[in-house]
C-alpha atoms as a PDB file:
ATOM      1  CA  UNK A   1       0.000   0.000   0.000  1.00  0.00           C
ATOM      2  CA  UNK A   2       1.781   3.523  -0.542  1.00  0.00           C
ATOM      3  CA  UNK A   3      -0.336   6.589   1.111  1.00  0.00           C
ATOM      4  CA  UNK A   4       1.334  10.062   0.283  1.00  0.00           C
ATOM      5  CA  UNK A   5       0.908  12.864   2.614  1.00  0.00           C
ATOM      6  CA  UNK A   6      -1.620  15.991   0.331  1.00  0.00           C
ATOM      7  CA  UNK A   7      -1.145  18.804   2.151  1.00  0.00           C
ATOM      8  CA  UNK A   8      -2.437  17.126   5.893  1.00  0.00           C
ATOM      9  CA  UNK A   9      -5.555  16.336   3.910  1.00  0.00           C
ATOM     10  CA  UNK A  10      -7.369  12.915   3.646  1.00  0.00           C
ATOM     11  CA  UNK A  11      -6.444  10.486   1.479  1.00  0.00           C
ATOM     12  CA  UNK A  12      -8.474   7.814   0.075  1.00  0.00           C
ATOM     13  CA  UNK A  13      -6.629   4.649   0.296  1.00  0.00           C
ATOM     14  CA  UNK A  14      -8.599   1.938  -2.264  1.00  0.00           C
ATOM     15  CA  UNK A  15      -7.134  -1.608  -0.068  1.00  0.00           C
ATOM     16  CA  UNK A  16      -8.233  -3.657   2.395  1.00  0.00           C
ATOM     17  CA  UNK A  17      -5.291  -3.516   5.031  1.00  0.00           C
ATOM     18  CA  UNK A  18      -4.407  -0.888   7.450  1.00  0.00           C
ATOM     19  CA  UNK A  19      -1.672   1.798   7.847  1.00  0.00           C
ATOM     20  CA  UNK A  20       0.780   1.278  10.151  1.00  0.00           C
ATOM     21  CA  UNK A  21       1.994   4.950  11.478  1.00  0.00           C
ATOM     22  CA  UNK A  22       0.609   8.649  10.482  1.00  0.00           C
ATOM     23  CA  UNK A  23       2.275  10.947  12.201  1.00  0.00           C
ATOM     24  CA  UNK A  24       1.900  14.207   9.462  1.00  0.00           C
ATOM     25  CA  UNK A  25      -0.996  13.073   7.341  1.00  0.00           C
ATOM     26  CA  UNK A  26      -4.930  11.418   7.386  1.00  0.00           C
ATOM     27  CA  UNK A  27      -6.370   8.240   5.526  1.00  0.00           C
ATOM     28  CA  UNK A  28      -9.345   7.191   4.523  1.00  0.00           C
ATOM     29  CA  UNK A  29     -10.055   3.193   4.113  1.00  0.00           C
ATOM     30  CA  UNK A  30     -12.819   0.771   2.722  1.00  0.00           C
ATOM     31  CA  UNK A  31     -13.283  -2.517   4.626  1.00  0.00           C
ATOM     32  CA  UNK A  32     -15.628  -5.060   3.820  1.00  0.00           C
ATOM     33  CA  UNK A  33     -18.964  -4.783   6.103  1.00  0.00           C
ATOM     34  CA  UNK A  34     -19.502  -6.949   9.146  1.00  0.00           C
ATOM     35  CA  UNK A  35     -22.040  -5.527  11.735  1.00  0.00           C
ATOM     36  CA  UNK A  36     -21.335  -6.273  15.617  1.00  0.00           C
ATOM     37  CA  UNK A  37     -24.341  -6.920  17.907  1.00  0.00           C
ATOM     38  CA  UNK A  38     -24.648  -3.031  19.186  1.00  0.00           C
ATOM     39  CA  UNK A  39     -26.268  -4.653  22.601  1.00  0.00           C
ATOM     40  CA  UNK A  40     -22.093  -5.567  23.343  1.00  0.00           C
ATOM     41  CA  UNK A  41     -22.027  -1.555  24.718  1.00  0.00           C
ATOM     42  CA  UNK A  42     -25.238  -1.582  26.495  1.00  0.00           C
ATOM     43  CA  UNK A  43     -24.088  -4.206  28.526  1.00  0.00           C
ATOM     44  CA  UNK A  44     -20.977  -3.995  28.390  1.00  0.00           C
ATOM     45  CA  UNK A  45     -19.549  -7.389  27.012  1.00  0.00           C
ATOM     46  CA  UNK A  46     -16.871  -5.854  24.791  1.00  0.00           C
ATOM     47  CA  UNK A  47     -14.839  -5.905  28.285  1.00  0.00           C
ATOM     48  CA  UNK A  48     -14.927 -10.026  28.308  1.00  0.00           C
ATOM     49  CA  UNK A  49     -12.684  -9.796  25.175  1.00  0.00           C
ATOM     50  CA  UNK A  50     -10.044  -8.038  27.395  1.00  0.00           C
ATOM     51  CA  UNK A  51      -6.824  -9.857  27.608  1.00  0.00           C
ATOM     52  CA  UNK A  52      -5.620  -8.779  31.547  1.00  0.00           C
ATOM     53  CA  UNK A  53      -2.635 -10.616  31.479  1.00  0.00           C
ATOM     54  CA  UNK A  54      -0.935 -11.117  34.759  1.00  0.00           C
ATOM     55  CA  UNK A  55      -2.858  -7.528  36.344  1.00  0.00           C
ATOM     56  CA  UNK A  56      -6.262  -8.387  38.293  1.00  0.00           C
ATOM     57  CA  UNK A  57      -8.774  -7.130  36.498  1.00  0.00           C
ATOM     58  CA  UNK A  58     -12.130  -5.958  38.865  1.00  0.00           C
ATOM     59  CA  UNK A  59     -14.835  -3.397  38.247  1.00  0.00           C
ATOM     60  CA  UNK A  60     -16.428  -0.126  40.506  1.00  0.00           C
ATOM     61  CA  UNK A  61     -20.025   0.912  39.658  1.00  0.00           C
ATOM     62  CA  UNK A  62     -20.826   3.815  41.244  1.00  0.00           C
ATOM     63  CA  UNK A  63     -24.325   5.318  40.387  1.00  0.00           C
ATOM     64  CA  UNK A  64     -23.466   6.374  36.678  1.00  0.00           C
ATOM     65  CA  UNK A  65     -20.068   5.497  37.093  1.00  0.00           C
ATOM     66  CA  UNK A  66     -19.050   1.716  35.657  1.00  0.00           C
ATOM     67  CA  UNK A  67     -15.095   1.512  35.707  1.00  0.00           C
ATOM     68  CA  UNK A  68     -13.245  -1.331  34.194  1.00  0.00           C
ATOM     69  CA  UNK A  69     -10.109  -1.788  36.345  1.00  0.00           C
ATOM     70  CA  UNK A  70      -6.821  -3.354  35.387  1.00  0.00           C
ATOM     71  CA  UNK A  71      -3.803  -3.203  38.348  1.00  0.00           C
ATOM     72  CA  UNK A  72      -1.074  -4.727  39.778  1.00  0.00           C
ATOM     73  CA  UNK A  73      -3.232  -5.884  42.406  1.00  0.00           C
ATOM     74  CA  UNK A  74      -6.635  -6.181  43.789  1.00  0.00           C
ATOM     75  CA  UNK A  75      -6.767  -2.486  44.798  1.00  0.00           C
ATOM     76  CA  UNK A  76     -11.320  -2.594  44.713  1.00  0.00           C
ATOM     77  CA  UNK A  77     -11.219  -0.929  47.784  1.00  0.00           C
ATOM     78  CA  UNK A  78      -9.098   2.087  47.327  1.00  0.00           C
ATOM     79  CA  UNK A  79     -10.909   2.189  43.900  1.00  0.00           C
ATOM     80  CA  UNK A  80     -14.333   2.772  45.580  1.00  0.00           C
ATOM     81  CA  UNK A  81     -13.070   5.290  47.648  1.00  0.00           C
ATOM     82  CA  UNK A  82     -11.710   7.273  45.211  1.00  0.00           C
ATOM     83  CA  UNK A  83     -15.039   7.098  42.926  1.00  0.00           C
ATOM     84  CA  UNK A  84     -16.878   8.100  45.770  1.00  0.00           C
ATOM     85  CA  UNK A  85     -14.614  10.937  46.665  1.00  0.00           C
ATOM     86  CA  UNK A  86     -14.599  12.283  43.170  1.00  0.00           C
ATOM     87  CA  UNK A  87     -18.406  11.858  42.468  1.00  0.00           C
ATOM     88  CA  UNK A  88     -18.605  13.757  45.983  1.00  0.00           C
ATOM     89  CA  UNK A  89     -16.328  16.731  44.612  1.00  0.00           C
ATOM     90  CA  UNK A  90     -18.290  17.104  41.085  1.00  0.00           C
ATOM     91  CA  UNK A  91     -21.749  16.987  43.016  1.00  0.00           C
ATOM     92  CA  UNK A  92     -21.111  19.183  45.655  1.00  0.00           C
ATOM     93  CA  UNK A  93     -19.570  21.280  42.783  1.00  0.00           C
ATOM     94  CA  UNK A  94     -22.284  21.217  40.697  1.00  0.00           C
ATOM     95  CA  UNK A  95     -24.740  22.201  43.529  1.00  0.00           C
ATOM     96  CA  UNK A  96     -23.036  25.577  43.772  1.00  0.00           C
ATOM     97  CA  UNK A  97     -22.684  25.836  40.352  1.00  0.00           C
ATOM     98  CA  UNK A  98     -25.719  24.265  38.800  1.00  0.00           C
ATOM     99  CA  UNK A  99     -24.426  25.701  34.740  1.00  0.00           C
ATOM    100  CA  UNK A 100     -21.631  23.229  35.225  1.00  0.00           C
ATOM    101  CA  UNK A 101     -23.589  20.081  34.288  1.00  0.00           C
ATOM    102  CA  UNK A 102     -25.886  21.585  31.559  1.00  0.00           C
ATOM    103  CA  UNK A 103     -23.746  24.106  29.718  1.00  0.00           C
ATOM    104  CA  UNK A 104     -23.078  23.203  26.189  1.00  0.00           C
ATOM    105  CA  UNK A 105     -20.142  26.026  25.664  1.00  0.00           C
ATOM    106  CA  UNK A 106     -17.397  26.304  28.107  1.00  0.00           C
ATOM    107  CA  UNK A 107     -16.943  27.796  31.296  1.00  0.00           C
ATOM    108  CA  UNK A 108     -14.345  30.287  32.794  1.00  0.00           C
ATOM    109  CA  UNK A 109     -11.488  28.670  34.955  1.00  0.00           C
ATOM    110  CA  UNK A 110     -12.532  28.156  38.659  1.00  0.00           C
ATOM    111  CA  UNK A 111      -9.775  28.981  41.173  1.00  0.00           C
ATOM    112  CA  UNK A 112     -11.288  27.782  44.096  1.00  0.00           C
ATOM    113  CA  UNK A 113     -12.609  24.287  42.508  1.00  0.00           C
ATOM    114  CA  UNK A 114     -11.353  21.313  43.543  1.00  0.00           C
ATOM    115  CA  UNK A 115      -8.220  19.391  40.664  1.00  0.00           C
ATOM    116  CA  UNK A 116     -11.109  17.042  39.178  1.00  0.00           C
ATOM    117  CA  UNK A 117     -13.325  20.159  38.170  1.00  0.00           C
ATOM    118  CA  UNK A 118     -10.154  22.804  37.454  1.00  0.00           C
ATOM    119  CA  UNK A 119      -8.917  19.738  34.933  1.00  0.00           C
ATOM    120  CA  UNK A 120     -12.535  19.398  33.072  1.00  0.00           C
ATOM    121  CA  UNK A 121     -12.797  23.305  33.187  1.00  0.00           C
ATOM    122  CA  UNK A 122      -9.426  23.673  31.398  1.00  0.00           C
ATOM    123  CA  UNK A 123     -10.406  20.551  29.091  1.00  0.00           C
ATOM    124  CA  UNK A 124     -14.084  22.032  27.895  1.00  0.00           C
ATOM    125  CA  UNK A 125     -12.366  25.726  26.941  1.00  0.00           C
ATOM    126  CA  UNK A 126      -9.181  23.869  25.173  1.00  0.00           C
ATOM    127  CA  UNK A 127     -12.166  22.193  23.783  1.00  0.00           C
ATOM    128  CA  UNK A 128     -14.613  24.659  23.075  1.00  0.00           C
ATOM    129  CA  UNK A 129     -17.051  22.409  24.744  1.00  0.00           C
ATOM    130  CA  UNK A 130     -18.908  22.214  28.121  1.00  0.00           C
ATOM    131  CA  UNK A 131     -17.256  20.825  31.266  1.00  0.00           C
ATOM    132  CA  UNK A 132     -19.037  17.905  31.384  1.00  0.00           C
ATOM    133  CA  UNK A 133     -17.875  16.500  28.029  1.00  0.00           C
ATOM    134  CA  UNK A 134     -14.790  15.357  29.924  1.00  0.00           C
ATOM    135  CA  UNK A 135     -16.146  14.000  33.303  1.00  0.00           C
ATOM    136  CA  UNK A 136     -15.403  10.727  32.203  1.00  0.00           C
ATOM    137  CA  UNK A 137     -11.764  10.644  31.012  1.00  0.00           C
ATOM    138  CA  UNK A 138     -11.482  13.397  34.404  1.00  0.00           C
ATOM    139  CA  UNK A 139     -12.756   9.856  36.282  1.00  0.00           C
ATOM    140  CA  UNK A 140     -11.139   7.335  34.778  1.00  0.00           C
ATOM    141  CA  UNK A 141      -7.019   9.449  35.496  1.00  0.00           C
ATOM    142  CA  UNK A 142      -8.221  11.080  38.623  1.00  0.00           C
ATOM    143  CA  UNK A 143      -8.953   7.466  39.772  1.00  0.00           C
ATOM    144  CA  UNK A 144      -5.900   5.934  37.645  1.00  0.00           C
ATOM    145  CA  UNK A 145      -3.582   7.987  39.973  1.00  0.00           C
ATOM    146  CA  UNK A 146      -4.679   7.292  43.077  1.00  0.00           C
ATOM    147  CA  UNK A 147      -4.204   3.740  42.512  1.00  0.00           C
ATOM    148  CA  UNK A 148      -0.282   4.489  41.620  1.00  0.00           C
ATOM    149  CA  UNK A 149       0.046   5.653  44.285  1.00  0.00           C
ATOM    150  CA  UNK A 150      -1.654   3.421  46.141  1.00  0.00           C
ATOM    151  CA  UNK A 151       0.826   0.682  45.041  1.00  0.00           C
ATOM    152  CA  UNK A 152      -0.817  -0.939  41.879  1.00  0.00           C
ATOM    153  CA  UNK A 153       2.340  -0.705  39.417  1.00  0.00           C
ATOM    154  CA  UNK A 154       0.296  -0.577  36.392  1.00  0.00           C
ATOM    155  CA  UNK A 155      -3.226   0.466  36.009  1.00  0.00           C
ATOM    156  CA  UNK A 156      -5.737   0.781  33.391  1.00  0.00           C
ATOM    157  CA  UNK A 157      -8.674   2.206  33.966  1.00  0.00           C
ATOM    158  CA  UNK A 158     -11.626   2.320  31.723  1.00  0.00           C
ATOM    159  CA  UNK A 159     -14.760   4.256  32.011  1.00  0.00           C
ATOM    160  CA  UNK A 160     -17.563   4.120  29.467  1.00  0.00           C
ATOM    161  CA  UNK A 161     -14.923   3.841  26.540  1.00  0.00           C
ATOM    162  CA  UNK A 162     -12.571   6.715  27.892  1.00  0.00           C
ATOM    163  CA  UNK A 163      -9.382   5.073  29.636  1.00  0.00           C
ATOM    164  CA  UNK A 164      -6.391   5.977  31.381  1.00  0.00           C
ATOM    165  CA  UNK A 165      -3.476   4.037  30.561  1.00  0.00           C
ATOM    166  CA  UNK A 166      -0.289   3.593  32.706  1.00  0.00           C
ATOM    167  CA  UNK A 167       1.438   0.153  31.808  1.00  0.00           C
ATOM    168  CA  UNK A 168       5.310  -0.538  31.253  1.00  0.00           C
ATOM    169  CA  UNK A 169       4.774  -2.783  27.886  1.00  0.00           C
ATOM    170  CA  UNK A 170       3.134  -1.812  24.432  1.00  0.00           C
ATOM    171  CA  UNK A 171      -0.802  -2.248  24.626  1.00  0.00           C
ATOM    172  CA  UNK A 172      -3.428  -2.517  22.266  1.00  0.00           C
ATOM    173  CA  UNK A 173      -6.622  -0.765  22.454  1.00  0.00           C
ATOM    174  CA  UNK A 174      -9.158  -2.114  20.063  1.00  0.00           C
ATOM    175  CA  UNK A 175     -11.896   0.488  18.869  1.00  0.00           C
ATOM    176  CA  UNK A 176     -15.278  -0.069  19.705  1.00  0.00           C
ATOM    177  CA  UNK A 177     -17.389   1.918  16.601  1.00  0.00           C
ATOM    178  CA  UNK A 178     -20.965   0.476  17.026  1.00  0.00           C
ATOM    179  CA  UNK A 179     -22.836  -0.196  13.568  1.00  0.00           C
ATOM    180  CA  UNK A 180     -19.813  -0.302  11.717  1.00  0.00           C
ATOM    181  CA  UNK A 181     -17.962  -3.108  10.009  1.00  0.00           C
ATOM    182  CA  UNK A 182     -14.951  -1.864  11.206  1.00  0.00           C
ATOM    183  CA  UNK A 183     -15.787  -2.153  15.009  1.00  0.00           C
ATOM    184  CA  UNK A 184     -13.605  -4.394  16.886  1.00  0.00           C
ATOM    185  CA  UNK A 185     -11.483  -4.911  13.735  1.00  0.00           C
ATOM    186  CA  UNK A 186      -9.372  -2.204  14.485  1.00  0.00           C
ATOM    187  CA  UNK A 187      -6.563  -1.427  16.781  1.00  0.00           C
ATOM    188  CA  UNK A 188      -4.629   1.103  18.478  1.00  0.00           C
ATOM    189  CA  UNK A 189      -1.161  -0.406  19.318  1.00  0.00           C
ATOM    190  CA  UNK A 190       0.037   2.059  22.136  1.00  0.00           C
ATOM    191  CA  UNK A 191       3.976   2.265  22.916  1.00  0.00           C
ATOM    192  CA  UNK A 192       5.138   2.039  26.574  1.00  0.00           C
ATOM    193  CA  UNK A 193       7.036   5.169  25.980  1.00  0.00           C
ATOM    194  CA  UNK A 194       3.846   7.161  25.003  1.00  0.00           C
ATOM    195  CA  UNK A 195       2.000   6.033  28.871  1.00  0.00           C
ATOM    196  CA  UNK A 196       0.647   7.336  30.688  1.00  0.00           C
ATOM    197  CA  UNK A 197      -1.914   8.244  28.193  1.00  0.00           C
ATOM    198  CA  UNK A 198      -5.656   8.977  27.776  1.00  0.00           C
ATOM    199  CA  UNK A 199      -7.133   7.198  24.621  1.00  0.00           C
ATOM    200  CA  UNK A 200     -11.125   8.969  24.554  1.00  0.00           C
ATOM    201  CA  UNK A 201     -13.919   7.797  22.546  1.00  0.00           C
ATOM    202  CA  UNK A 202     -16.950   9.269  21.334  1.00  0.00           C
ATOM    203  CA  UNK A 203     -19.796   8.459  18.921  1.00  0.00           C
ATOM    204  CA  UNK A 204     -22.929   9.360  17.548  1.00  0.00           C
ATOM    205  CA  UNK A 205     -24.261   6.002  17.008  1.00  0.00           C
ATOM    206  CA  UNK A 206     -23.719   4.338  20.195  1.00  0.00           C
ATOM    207  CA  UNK A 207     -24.131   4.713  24.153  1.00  0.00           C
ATOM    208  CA  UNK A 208     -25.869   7.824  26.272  1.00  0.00           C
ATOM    209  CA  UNK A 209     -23.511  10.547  25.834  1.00  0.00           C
ATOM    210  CA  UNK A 210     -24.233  13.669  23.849  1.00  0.00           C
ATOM    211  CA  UNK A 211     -22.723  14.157  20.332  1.00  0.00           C
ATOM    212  CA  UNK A 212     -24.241  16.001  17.253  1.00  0.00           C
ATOM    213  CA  UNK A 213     -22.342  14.416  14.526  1.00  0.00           C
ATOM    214  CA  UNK A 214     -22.676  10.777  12.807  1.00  0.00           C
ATOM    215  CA  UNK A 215     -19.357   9.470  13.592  1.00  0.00           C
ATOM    216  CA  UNK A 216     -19.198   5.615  14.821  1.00  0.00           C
ATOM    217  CA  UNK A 217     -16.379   6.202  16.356  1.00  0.00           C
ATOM    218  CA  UNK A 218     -13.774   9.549  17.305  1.00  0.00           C
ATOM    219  CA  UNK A 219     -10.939   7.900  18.778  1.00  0.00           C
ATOM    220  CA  UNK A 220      -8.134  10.751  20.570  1.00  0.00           C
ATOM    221  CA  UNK A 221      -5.039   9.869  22.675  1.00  0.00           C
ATOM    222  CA  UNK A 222      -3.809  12.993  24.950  1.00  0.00           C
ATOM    223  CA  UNK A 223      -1.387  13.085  28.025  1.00  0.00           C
ATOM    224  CA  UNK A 224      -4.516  14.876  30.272  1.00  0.00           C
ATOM    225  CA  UNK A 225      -7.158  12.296  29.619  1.00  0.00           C
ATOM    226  CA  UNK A 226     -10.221  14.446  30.298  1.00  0.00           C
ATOM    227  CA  UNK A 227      -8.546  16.653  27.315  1.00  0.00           C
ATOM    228  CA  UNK A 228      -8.779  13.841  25.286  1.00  0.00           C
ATOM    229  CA  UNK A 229     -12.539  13.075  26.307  1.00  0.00           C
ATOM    230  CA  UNK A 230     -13.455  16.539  25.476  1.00  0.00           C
ATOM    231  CA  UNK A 231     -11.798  16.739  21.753  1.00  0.00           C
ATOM    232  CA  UNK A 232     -13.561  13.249  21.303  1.00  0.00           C
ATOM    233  CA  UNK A 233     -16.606  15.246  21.603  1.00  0.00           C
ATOM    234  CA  UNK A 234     -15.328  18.584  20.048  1.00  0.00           C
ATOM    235  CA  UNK A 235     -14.439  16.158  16.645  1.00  0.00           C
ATOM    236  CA  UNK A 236     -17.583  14.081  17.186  1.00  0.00           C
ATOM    237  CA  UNK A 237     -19.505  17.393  16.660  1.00  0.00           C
ATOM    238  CA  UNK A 238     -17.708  18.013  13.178  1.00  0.00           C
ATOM    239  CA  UNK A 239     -18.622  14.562  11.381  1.00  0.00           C
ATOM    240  CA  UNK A 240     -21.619  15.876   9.532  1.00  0.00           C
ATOM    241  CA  UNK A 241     -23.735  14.248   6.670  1.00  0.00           C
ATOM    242  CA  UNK A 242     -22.418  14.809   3.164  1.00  0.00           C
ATOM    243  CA  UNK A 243     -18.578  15.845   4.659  1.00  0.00           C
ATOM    244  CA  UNK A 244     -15.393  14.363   4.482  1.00  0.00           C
ATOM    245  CA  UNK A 245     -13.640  13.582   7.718  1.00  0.00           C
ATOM    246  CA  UNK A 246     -11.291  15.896   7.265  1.00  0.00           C
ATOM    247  CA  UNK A 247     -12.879  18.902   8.801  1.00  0.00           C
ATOM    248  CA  UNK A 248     -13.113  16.494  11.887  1.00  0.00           C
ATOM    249  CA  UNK A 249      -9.501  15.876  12.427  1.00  0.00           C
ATOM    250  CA  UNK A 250      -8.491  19.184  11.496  1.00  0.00           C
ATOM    251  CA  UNK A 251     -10.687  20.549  14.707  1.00  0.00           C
ATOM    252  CA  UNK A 252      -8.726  17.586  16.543  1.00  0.00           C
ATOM    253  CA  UNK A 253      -5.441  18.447  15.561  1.00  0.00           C
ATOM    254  CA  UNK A 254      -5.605  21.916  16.245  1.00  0.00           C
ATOM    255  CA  UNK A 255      -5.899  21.364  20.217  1.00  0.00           C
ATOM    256  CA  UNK A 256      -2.793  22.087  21.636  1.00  0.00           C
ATOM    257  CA  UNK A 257      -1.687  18.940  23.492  1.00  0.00           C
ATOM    258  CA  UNK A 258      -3.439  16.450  20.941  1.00  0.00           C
ATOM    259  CA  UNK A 259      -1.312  13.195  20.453  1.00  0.00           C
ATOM    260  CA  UNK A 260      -3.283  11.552  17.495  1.00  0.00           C
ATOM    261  CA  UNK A 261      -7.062  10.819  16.141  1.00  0.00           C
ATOM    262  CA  UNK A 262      -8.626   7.939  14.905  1.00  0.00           C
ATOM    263  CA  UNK A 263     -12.420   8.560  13.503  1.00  0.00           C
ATOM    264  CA  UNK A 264     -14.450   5.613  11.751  1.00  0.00           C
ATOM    265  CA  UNK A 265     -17.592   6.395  10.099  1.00  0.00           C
ATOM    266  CA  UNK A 266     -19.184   3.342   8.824  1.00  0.00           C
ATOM    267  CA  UNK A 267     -16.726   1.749   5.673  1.00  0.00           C
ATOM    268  CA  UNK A 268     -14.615   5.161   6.311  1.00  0.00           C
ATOM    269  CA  UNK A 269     -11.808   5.515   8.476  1.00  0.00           C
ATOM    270  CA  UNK A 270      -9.854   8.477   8.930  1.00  0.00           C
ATOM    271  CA  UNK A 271      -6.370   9.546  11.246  1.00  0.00           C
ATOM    272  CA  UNK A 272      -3.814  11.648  11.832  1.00  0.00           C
ATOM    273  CA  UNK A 273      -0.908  12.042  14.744  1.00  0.00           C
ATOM    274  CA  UNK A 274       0.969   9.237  16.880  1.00  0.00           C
ATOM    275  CA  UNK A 275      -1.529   6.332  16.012  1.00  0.00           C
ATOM    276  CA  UNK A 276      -0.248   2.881  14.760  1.00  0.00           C
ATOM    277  CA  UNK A 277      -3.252   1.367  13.041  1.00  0.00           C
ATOM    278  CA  UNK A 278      -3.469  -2.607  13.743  1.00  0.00           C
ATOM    279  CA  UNK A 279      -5.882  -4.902  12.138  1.00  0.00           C
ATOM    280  CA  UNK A 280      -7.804  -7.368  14.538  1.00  0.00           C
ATOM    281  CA  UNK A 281      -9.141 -10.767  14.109  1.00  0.00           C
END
């Protein structure tokens, strides 16, 4: 396959295998259809194809939080805790400052708020979205931390599709993109040197969070994972009807402190930055 870079624009790419590593330019790719059962993100069952390896893998559901742990050790406890100390910060934040939760645009920096809130304040204006487009990456490396430090080694912590990743060995995150063929057939192979690292997902198509575009799938990796949650939704927003997905990763790319971008919009596929691309079986 040979992909030349056109001015950071999108290429179309007529083959049926995948890139290896953009780092300066975007691709689009055909794959032949295969629809998943999109029931395996309601219920969660795309975590039972998780391969844990040697970390103990439990989960913390918390009201609307459902976190998918991976750590060095059984750390359920100190997991809890933390949800419930978080959850406790963004409510009692929210009560004072009811705009937080509904606001659609962001919100001026907070000096007196509490780290969880200051990092999804910073996120939504980087963004150019509300706060609470990033409460779930904000989650899933608030929570990530605390187990570091509370002895776990390696942690990965997934929340709703938005993870926090701190292992010592390369990792692959597979990509979840509802309806289309390409969901679950596509990887994200994730260096050891890049982690910690947020990898973010959004989607029009698939689960309860807000987005007002049609894309299956917007994939971004950032250092500050509730960043990465919020451009998910900021690119999300861009994949309109009758568009390329260029405009998409542009917005994406343009965020200070944005790694790389994966979108997938049915056959389509489209991504630009520090991604290597891996098929899956």
């Amino acid at each position: 396959m040979v992909c030349e870079q056109a001015d950071n624009k999108a290429d179309v790419v007529p083959c049926d295998r995948l890139p290896l590593y953009h780092n300066s330019h975007t691709v689009t790719i055909k794959r032949k259809k295969k629809h998943p059962d999109p029931c395996s993100y309601r219920e969660r069952t795309y975590r039972n194809r998780v391969e844990h390896g040697e970390l103990i893998a439990f989960e913390v559901r918390i009201r609307e939080t459902d976190l998918h742990i991976l750590a060095g050790k059984d750390l359920r406890a100190e997991a809890s805790a933390a949800v419930f100390h978080y959850r406790s910060q963004l409510e009692s934040y929210i009560i004072r400052h009811p705009e937080f939760a509904t606001t659609l645009v962001p919100l001026p920096a907070d000096p007196t708020a509490p780290p969880i809130v200051k990092a999804m304040l910073a996120a939504g204006q980087a963004a150019e979205v509300g706060p609470m487009a990033a409460v779930a990456g904000a989650i899933a490396e608030q929570v990530g931390k605390d187990l570091l430090a509370a002895g776990a080694g390696e942690v990965v912590v997934e929340n709703g599709g938005d993870i926090y990743c701190s292992r010592r060995q390369e990792s692959v995150v597979a990509i979840f993109a509802g309806p289309s063929p390409l969901s679950n057939r596509v990887g994200l192979k994730i260096a050891a040197s890049l982690m910690p690292l947020g990898v973010c997902t959004s989607s029009g198509t698939v689960g309860h969070s807000l987005s007002l575009g049609e894309a299956d799938s917007v994939t971004v990796l950032a250092k500050d994972t509730a960043l990465a949650d919020a451009v998910a939704t900021l690119a999300g927003n861009a994949v309109q009807p009758g568009q390329s997905l260029e405009p998409a990763l542009a917005k994406a790319r343009a965020v200070a402190g944005i790694l790389g971008v994966v979108i997938i919009r049915g056959e389509e596929l489209g991504a630009w930055g520090e991604v290597e691309l891996m098929p899956l079986g």
